[in-house]
Protein backbone atom coordinates (compact mmCIF):
# COMPACT_ATOMS: atom_id res chain seq x y z
CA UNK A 1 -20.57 73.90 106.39
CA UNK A 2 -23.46 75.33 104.16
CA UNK A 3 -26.55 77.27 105.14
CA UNK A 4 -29.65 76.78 103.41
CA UNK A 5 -32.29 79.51 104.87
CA UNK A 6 -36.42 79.77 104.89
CA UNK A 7 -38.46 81.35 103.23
CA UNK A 8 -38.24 85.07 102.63
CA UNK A 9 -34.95 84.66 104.09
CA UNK A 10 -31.41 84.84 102.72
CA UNK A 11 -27.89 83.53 103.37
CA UNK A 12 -26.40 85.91 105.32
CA UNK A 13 -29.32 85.61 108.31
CA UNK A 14 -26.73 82.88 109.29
CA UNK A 15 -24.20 85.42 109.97
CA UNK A 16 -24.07 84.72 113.83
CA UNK A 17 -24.03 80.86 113.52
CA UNK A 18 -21.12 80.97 111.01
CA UNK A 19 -19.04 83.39 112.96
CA UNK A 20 -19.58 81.40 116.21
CA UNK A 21 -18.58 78.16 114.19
CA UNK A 22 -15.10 79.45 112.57
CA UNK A 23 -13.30 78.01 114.72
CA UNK A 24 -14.54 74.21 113.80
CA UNK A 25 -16.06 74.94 110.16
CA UNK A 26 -15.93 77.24 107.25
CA UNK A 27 -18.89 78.33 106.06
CA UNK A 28 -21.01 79.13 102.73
CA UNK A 29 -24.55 80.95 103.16
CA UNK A 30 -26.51 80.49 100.20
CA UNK A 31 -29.38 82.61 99.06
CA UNK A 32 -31.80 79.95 97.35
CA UNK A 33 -33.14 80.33 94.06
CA UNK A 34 -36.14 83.21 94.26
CA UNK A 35 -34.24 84.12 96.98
CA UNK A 36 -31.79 87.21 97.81
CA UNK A 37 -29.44 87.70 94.92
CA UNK A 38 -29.97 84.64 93.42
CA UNK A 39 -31.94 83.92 90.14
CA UNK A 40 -35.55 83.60 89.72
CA UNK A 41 -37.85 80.21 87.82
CA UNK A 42 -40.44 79.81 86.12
CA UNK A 43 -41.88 77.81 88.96
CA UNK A 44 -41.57 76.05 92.56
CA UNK A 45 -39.83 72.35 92.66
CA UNK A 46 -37.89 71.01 95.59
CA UNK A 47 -36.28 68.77 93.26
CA UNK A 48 -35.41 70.88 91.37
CA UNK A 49 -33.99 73.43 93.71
CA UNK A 50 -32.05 70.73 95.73
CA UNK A 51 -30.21 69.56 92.27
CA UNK A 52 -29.34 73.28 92.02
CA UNK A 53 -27.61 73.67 94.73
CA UNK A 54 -25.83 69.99 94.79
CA UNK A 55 -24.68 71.66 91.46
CA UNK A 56 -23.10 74.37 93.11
CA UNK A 57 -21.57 72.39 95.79
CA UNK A 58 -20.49 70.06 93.50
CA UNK A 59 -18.57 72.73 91.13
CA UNK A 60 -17.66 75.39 94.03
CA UNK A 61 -17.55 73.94 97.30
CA UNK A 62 -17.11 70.50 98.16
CA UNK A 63 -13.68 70.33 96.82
CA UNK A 64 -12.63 72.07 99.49
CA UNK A 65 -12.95 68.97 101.37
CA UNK A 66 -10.67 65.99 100.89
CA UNK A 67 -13.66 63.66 100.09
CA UNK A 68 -15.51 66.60 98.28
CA UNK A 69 -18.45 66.15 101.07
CA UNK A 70 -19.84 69.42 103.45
CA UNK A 71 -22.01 69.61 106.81
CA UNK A 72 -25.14 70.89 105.17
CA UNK A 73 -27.93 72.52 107.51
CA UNK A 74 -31.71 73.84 106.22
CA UNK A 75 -34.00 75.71 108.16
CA UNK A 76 -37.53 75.44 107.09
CA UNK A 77 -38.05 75.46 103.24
CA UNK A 78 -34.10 75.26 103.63
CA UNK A 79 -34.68 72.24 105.66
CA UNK A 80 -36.58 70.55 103.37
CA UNK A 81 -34.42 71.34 100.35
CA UNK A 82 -31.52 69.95 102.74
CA UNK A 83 -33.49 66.53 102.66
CA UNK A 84 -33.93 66.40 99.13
CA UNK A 85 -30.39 67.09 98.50
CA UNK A 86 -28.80 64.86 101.05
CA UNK A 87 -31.40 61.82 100.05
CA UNK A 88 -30.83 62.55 96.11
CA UNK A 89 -26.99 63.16 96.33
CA UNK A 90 -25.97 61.73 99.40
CA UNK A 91 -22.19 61.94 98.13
CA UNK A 92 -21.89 65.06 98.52
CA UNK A 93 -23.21 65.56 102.20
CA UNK A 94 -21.28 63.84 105.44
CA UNK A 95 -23.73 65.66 107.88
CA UNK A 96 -27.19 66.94 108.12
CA UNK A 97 -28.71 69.59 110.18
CA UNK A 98 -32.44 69.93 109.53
CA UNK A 99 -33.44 73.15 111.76
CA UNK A 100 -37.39 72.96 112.48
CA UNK A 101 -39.70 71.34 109.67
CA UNK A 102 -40.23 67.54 108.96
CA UNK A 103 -40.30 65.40 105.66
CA UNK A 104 -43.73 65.45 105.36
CA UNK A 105 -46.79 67.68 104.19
CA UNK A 106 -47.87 71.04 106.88
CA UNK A 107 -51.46 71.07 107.34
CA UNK A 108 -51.49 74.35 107.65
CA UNK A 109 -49.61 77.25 106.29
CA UNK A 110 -51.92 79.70 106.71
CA UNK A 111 -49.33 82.09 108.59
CA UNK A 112 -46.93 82.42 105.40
CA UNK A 113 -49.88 83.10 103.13
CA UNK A 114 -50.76 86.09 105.53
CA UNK A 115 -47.39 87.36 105.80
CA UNK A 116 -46.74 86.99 102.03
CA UNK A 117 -50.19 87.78 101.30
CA UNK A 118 -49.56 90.82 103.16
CA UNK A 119 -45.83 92.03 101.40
CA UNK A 120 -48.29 91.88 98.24
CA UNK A 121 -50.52 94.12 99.51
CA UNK A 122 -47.53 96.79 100.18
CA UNK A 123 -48.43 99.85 97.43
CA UNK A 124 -44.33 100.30 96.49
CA UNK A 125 -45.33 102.89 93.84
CA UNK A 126 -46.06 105.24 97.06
CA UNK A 127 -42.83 104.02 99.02
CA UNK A 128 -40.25 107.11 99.36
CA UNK A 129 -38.48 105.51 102.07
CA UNK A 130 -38.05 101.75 103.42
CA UNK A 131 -39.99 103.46 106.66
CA UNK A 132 -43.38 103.90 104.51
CA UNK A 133 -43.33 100.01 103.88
CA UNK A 134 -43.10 99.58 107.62
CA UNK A 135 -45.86 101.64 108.07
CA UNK A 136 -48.31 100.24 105.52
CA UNK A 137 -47.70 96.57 107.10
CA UNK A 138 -48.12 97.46 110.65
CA UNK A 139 -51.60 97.35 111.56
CA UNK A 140 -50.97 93.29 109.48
CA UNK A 141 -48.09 92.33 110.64
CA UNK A 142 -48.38 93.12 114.57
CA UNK A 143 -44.06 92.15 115.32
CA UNK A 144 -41.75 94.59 114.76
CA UNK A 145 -39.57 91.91 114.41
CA UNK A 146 -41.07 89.90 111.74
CA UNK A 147 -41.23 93.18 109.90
CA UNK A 148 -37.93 93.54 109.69
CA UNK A 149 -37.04 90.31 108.77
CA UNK A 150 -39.31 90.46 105.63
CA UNK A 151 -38.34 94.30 104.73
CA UNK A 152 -34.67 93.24 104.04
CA UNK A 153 -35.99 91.50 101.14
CA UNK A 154 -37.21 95.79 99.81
CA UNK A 155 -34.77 96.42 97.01
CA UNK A 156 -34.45 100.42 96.46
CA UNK A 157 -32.68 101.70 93.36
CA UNK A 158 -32.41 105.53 91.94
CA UNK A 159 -33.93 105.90 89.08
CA UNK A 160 -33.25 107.93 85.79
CA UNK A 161 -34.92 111.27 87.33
CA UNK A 162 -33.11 110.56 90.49
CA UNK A 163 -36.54 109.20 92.63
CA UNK A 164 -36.15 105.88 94.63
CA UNK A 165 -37.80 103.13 93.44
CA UNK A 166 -39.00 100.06 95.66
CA UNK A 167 -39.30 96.55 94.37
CA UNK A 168 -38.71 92.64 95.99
CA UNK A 169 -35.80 91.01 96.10
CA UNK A 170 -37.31 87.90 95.94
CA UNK A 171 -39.96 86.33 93.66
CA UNK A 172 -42.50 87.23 95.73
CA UNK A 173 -45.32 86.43 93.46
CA UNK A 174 -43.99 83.16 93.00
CA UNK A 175 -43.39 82.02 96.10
CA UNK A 176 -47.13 82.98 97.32
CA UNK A 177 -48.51 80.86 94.52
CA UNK A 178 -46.48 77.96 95.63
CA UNK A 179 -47.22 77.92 99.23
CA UNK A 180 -49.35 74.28 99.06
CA UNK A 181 -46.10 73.30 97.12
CA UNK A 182 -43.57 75.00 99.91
CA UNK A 183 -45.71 73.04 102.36
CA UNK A 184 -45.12 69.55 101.07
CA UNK A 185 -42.86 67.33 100.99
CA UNK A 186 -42.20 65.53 97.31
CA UNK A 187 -42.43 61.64 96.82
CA UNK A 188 -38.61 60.10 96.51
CA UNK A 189 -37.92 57.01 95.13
CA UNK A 190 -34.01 57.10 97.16
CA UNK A 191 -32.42 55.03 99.23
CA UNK A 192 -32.17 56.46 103.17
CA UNK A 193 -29.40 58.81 104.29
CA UNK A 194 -26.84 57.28 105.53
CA UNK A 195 -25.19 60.06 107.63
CA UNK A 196 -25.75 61.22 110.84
CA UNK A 197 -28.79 63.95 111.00
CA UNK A 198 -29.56 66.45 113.95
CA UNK A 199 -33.58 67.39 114.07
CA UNK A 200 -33.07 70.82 115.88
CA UNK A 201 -37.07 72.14 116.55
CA UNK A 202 -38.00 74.80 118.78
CA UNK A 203 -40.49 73.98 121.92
CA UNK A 204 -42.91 76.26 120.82
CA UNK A 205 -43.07 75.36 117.01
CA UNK A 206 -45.93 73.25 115.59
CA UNK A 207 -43.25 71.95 112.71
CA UNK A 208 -41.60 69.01 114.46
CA UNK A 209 -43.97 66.46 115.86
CA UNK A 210 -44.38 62.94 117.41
CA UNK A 211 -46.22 62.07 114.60
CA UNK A 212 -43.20 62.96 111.94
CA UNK A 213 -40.52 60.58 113.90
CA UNK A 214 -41.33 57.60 111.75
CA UNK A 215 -41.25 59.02 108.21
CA UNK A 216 -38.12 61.02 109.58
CA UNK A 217 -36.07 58.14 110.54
CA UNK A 218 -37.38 56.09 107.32
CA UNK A 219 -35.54 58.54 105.51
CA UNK A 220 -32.66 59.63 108.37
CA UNK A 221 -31.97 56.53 110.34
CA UNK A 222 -28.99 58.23 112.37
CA UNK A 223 -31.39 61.05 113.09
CA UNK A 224 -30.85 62.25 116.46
CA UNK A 225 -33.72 64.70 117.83
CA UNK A 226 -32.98 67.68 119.64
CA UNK A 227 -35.32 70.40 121.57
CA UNK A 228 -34.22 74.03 122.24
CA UNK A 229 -36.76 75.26 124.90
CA UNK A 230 -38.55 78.76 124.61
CA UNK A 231 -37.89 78.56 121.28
CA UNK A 232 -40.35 79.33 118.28
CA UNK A 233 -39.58 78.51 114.33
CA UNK A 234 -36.72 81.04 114.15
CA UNK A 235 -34.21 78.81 116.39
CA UNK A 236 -30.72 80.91 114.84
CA UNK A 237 -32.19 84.13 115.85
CA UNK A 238 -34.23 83.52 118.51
CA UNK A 239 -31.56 81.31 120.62
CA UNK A 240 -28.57 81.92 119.01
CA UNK A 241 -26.08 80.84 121.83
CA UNK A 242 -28.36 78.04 122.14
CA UNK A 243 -28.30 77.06 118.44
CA UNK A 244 -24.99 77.57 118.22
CA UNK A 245 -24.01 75.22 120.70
CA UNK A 246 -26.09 72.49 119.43
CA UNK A 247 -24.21 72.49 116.04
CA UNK A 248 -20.85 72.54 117.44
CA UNK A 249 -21.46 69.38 119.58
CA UNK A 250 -22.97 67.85 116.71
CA UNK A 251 -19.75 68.95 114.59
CA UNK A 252 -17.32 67.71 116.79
CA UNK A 253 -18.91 64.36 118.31
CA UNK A 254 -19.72 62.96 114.92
């Protein structure tokens, strides 16, 4: 099973899910390109990130499995890099898990411009701790938990005169240009998946709607829909029993 994560996030925020799934699946968690430890581009392309990572499957992971094919599962930007892949190499994948976005363009993404709009605004030339970060996005960023999920992208390293030095992990610049990018969805000219595909939103998230079922199951005609309740955009971390109970039923009745 593979992990693709959101953005600003990084493989190993799938930690939970993949230990709760060793029983039934082993698992990869990727860091996507701009992402974690992974390389930077030149610029945003979900084509071009999906062939990346079929790539990688293709040379480092799929033959792993008798037919060379893997459960693959995207959350968010993941999610829609998980489309891309499955519908552009569609030998590779056997399942799909697409955890809370749709195939098609978000009318609004003003929330990710003001939380990435505010990591840019972070003075790391004053940081002497990871704390002093915290501090300078509090009064913008209001959860202490959404904080902390975009701090672990601060990288510190010791410089030459033995000072710490703050910097982000990933391309932060980058990705904040290429929000109205991030928030589409790119024109394919594929065939439909033929696998089966769980659509895993959260009852409180804006990002799965009645209005994306038919361009979802144009694409993903074995897509099965599935709700968790009380549950926002962050489904693995928010409900991870929860989450974690949806994929194994869809592992093992499929």
């Amino acid at each position: 099973m593979v992990f693709l994560h959101g953005l600003m996030g990084r493989g190993k925020n799938f930690t939970t899910a993949a230990k709760d799934l060793a029983d039934v699946a082993t698992s990869l968690l990727v860091d996507l390109p701009n992402h974690g430890a992974s390389p930077w581009t030149q610029d945003f392309s979900y084509v071009e990130v999906a062939d990346a990572v079929a790539e990688h499957l293709r040379t480092g992971f799929a033959d792993r499995d008798p037919e060379g094919k893997v459960t693959l599962l995207g959350h968010s930007l993941g999610g829609k890099v998980a489309m891309v892949l499955a519908l552009r190499h569609p030998e590779l994948i056997r399942r799909l898990i697409i955890e809370d976005i749709s195939p098609v363009s978000v009318s609004s993404f003003s929330e990710f411009e003001h939380l990435l709009g505010s990591l840019l605004s972070v003075d790391l030339d004053q940081l002497q701790r990871r704390s002093d970060a915290d501090v300078q996005l509090t009064d913008k960023i209001r959860s202490r938990t959404v904080r902390g999920f975009l701090l672990q992208n601060l990288r510190s390293k010791r410089t030459e005169d033995g000072t710490t030095a703050f910097d982000w992990e990933p391309n932060l610049r980058l990705l904040y240009d290429s929000l109205d990018t991030i928030g589409g969805f790119p024109e394919l000219d594929v065939a439909p998946f033929p696998g089966p595909v769980l659509w895993l939103g959260g009852e409180r998230s804006p990002y799965i709607t009645d209005e994306a079922v038919e361009p979802m199951r144009a694409l993903f005609p074995k897509v099965r829909r599935m709700t968790i309740r009380d549950a926002g955009h962050w489904l693995h971390s928010e409900k991870p029993a929860e989450f974690a109970a949806a994929l194994r039923f869809f592992l093992t009745q499929n």
